[in-house]
PDB file of N, CA and C in Angstrom:
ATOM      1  N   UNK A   1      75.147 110.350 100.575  1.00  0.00           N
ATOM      2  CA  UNK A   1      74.128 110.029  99.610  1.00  0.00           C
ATOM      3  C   UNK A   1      73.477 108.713 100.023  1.00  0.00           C
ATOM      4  N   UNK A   2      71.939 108.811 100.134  1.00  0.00           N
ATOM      5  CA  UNK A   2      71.319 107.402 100.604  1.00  0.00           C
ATOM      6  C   UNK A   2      71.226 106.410  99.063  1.00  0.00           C
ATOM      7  N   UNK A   3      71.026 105.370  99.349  1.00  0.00           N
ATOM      8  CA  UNK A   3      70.575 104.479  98.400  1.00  0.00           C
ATOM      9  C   UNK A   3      69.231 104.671  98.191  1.00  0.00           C
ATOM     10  N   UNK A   4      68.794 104.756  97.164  1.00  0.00           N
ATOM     11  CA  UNK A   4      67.355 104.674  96.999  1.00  0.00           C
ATOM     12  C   UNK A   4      66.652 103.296  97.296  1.00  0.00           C
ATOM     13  N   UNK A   5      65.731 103.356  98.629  1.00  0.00           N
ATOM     14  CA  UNK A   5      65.062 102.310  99.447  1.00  0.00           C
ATOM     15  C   UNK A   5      66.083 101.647 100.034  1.00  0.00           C
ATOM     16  N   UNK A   6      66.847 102.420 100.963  1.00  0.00           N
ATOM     17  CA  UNK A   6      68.308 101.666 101.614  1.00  0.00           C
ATOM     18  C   UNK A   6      67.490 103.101 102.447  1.00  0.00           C
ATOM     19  N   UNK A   7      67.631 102.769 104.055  1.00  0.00           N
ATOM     20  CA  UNK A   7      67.819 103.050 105.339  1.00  0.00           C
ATOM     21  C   UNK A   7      69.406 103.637 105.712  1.00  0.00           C
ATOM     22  N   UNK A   8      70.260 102.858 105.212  1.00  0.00           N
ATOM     23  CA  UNK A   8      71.636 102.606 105.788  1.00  0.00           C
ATOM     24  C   UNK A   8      72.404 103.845 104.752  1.00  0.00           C
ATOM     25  N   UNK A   9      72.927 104.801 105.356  1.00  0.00           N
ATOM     26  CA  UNK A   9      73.950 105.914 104.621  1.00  0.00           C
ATOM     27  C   UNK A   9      75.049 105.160 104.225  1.00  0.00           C
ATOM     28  N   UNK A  10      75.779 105.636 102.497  1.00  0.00           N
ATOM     29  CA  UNK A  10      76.635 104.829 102.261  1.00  0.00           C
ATOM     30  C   UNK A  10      78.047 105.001 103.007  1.00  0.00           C
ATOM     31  N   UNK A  11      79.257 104.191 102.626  1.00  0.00           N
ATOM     32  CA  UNK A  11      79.866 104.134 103.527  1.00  0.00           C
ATOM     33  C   UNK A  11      80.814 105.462 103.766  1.00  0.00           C
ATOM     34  N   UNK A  12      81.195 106.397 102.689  1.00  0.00           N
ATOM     35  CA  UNK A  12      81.371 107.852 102.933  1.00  0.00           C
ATOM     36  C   UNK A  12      80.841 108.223 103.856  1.00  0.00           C
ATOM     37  N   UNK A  13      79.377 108.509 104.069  1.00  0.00           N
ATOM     38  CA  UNK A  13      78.832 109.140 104.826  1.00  0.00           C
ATOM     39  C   UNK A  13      78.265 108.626 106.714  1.00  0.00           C
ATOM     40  N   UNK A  14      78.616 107.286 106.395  1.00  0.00           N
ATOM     41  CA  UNK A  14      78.596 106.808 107.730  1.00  0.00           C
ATOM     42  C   UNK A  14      79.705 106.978 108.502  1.00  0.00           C
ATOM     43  N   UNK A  15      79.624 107.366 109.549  1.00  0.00           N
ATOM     44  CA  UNK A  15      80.559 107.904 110.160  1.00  0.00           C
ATOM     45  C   UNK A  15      81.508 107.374 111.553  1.00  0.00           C
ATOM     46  N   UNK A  16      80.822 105.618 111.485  1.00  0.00           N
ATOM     47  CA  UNK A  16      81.682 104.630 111.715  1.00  0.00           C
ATOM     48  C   UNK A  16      82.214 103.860 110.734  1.00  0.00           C
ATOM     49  N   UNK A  17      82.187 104.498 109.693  1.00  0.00           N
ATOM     50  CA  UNK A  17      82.956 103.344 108.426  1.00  0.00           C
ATOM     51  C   UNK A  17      84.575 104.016 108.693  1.00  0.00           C
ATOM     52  N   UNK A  18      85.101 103.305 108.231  1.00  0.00           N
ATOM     53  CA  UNK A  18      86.388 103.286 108.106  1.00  0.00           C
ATOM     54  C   UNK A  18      87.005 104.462 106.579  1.00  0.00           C
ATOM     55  N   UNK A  19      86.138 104.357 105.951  1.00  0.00           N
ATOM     56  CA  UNK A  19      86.527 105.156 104.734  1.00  0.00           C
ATOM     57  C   UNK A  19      85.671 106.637 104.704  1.00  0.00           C
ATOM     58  N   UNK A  20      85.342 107.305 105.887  1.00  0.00           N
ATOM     59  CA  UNK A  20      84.186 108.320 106.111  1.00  0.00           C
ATOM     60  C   UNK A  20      85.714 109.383 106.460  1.00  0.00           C
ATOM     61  N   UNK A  21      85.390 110.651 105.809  1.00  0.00           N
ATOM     62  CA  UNK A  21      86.520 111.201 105.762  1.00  0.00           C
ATOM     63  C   UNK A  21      85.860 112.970 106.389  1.00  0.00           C
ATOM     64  N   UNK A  22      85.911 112.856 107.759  1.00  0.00           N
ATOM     65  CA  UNK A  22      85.470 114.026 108.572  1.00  0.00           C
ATOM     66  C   UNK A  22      86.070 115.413 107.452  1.00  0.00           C
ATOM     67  N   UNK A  23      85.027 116.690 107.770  1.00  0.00           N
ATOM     68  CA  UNK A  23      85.559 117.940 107.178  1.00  0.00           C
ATOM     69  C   UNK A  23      86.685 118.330 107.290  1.00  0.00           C
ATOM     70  N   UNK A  24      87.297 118.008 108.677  1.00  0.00           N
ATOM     71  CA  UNK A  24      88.646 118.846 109.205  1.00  0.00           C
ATOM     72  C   UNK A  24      89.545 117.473 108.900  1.00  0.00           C
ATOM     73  N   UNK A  25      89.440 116.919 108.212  1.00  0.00           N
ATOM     74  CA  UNK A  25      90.855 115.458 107.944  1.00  0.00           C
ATOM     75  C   UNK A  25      91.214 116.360 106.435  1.00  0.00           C
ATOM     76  N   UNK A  26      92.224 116.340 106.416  1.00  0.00           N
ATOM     77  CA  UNK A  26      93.013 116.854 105.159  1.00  0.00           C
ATOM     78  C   UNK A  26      94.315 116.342 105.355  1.00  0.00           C
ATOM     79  N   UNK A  27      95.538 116.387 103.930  1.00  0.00           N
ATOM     80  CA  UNK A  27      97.122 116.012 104.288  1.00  0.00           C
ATOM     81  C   UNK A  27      97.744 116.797 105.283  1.00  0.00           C
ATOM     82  N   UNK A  28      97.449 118.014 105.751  1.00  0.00           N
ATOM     83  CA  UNK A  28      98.112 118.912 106.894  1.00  0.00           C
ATOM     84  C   UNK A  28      97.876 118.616 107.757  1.00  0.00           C
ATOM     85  N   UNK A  29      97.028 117.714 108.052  1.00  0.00           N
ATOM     86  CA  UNK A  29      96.464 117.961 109.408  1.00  0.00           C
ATOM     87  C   UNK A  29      97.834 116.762 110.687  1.00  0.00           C
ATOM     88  N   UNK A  30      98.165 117.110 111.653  1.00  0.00           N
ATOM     89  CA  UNK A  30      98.564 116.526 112.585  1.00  0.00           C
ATOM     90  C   UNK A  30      98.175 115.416 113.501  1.00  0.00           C
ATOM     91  N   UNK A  31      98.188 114.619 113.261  1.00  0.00           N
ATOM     92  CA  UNK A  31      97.813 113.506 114.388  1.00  0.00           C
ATOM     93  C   UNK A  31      98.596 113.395 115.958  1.00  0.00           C
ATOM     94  N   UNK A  32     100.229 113.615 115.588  1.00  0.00           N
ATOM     95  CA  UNK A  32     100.808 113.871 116.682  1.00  0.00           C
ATOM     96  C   UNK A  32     101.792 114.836 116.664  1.00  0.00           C
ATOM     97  N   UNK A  33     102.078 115.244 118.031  1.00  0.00           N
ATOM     98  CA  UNK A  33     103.030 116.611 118.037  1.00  0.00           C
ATOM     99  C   UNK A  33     104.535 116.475 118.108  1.00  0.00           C
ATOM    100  N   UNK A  34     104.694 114.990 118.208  1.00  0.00           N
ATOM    101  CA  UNK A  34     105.978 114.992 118.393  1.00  0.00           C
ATOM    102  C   UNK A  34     107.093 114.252 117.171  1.00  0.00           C
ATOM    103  N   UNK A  35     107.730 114.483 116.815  1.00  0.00           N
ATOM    104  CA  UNK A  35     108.764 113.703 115.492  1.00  0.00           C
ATOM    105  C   UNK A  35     109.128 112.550 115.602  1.00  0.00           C
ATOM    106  N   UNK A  36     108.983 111.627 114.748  1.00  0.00           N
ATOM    107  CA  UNK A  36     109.901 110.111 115.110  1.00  0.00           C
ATOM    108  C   UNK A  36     111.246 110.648 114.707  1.00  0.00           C
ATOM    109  N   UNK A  37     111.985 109.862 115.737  1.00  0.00           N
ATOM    110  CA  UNK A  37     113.405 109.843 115.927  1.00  0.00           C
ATOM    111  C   UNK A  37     113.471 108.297 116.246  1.00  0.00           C
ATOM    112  N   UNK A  38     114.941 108.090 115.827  1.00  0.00           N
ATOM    113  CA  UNK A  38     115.511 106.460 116.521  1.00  0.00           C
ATOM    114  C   UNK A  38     115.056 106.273 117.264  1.00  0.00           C
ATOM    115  N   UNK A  39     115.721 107.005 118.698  1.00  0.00           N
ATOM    116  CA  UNK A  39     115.091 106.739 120.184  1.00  0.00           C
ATOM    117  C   UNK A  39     113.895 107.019 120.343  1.00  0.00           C
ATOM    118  N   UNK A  40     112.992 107.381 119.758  1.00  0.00           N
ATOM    119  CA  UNK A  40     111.965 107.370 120.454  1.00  0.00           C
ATOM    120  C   UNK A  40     110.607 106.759 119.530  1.00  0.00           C
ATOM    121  N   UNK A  41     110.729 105.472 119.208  1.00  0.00           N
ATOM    122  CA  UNK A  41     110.570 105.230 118.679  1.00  0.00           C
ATOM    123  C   UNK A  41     108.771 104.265 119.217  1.00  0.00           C
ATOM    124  N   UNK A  42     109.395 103.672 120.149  1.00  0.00           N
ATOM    125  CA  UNK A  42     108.170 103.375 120.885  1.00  0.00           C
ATOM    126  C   UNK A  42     106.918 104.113 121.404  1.00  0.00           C
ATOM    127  N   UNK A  43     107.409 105.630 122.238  1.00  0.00           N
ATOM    128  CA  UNK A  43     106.514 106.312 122.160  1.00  0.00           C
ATOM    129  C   UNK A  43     106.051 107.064 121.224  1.00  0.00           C
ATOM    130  N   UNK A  44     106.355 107.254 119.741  1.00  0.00           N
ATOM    131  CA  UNK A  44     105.773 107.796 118.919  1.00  0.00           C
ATOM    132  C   UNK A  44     105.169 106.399 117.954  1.00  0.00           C
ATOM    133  N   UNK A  45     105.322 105.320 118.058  1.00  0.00           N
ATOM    134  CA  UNK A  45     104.396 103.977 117.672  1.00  0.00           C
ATOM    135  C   UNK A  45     103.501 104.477 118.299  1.00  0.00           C
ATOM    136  N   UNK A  46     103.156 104.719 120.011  1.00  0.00           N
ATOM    137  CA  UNK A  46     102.406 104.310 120.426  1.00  0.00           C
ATOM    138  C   UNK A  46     101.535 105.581 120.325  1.00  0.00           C
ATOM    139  N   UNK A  47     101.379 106.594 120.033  1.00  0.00           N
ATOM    140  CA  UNK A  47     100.869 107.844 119.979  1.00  0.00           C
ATOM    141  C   UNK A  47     100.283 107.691 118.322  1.00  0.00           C
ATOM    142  N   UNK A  48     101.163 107.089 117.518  1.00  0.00           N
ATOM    143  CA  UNK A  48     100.440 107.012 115.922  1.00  0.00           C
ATOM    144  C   UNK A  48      99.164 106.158 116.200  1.00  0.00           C
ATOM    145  N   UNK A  49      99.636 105.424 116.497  1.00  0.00           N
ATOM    146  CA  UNK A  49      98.428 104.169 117.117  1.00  0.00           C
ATOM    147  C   UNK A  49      97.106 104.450 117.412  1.00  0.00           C
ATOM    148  N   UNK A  50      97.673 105.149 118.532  1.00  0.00           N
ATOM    149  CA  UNK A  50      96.199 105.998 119.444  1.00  0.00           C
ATOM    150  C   UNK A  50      95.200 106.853 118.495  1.00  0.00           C
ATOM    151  N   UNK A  51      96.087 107.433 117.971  1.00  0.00           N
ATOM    152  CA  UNK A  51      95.356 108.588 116.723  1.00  0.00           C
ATOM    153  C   UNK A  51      95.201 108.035 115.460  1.00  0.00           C
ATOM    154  N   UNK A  52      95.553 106.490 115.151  1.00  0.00           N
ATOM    155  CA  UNK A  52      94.914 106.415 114.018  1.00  0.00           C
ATOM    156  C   UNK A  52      93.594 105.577 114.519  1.00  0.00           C
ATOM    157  N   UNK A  53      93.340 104.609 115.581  1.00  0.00           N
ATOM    158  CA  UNK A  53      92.753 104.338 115.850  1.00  0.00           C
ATOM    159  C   UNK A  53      91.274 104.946 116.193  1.00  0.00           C
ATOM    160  N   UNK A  54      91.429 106.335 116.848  1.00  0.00           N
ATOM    161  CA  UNK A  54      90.755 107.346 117.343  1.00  0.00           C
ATOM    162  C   UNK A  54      89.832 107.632 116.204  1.00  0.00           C
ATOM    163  N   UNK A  55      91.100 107.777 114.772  1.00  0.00           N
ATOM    164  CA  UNK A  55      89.876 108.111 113.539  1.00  0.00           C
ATOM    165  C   UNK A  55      89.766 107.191 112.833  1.00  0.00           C
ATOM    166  N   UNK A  56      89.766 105.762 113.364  1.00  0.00           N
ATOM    167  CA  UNK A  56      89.128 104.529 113.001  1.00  0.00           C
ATOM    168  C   UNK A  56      89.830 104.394 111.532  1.00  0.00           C
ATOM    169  N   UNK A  57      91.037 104.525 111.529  1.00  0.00           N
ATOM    170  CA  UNK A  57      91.930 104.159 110.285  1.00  0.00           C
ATOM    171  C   UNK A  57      93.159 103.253 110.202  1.00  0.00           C
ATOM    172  N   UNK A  58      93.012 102.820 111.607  1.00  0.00           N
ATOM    173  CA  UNK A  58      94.598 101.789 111.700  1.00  0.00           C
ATOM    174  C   UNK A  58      94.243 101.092 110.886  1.00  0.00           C
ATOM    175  N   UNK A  59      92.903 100.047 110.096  1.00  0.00           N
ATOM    176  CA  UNK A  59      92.986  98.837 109.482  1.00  0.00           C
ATOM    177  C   UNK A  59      93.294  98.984 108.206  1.00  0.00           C
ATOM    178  N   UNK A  60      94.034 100.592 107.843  1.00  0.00           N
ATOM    179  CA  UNK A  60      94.588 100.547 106.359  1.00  0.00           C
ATOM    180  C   UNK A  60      95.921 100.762 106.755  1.00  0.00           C
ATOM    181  N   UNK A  61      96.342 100.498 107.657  1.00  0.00           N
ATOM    182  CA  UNK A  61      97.845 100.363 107.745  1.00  0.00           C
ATOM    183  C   UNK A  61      98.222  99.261 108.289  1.00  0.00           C
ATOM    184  N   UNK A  62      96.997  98.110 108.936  1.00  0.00           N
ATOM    185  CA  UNK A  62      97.672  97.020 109.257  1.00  0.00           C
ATOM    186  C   UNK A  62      97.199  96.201 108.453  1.00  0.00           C
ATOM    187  N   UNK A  63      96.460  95.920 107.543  1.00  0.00           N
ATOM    188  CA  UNK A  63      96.254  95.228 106.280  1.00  0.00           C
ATOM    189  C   UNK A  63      95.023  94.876 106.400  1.00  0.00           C
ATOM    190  N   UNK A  64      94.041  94.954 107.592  1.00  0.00           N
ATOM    191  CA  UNK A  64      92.767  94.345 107.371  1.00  0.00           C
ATOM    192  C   UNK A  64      91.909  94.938 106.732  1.00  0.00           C
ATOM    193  N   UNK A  65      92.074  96.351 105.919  1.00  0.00           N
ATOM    194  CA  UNK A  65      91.151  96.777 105.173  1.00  0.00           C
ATOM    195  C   UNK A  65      91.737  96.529 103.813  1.00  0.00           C
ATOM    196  N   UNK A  66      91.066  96.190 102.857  1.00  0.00           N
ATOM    197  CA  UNK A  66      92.052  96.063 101.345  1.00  0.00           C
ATOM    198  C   UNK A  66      91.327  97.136 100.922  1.00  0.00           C
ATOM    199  N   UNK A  67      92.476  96.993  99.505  1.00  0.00           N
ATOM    200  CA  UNK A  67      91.728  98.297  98.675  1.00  0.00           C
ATOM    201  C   UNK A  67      90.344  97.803  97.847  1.00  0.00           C
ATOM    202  N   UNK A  68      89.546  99.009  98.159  1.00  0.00           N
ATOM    203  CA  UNK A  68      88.697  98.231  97.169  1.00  0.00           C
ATOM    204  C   UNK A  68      88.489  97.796  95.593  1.00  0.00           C
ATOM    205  N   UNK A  69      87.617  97.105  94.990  1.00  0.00           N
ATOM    206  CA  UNK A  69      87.701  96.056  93.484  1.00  0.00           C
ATOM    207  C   UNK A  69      87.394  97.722  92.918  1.00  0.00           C
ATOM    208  N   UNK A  70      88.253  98.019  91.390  1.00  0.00           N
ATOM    209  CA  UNK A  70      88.304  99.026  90.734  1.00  0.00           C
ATOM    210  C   UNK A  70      86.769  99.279  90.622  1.00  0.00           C
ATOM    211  N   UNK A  71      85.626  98.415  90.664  1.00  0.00           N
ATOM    212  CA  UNK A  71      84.111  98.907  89.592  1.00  0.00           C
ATOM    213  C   UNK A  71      83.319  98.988  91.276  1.00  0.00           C
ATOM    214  N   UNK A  72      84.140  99.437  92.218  1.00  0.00           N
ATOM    215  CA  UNK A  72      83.412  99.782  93.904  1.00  0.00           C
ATOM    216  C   UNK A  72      83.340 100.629  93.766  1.00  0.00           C
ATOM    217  N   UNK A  73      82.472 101.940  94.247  1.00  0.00           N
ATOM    218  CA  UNK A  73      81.975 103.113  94.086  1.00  0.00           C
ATOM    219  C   UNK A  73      82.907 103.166  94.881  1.00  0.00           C
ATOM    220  N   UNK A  74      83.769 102.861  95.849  1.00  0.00           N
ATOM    221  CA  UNK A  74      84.483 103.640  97.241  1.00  0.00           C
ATOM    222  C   UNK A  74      86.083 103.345  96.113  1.00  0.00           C
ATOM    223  N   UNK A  75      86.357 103.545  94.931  1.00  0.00           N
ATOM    224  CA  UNK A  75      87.747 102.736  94.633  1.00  0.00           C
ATOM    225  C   UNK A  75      87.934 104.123  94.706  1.00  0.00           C
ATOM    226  N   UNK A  76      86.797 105.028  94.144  1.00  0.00           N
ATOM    227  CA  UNK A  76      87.285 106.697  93.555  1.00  0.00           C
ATOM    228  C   UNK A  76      87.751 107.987  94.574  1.00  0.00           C
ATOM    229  N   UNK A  77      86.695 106.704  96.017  1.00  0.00           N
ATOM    230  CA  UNK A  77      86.178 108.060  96.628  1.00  0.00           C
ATOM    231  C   UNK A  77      87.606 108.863  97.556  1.00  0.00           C
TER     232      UNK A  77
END
């Protein structure tokens, strides 16, 4: 949805925002194929990593995105 006299798509719909949520992202969906276990613990860090990064979402798991203020149109979305 554009802003009325806004150029810029909001941040749902921009599709370098961080909170833009592609058709095929749902709770089923797989990021990686393999299980964390004890031992293997490093290479499945490093594979979460890759794939959250990929869909531009690591900064809600490493704290630099906050949640947004309850009266933000994005608190609902």
């Amino acid at each position: 949805m554009l802003v009325v006299g806004s150029l810029e798509p909001s941040p749902i719909e921009d599709s370098s925002s961080p909170f833009y949520l592609h058709n095929g992202d749902h709770p089923g969906f797989i990021l990686i194929s393999h299980h964390l276990f004890g031992n293997n613990y490093n290479t499945w860090s490093r594979a979460m990593m890759m794939a959250l990064t990929t869909k531009n979402k690591v900064g809600f798991f490493d704290g630099y995105i906050s949640q947004p203020a309850s009266d933000n149109p994005l608190f609902n979305a």
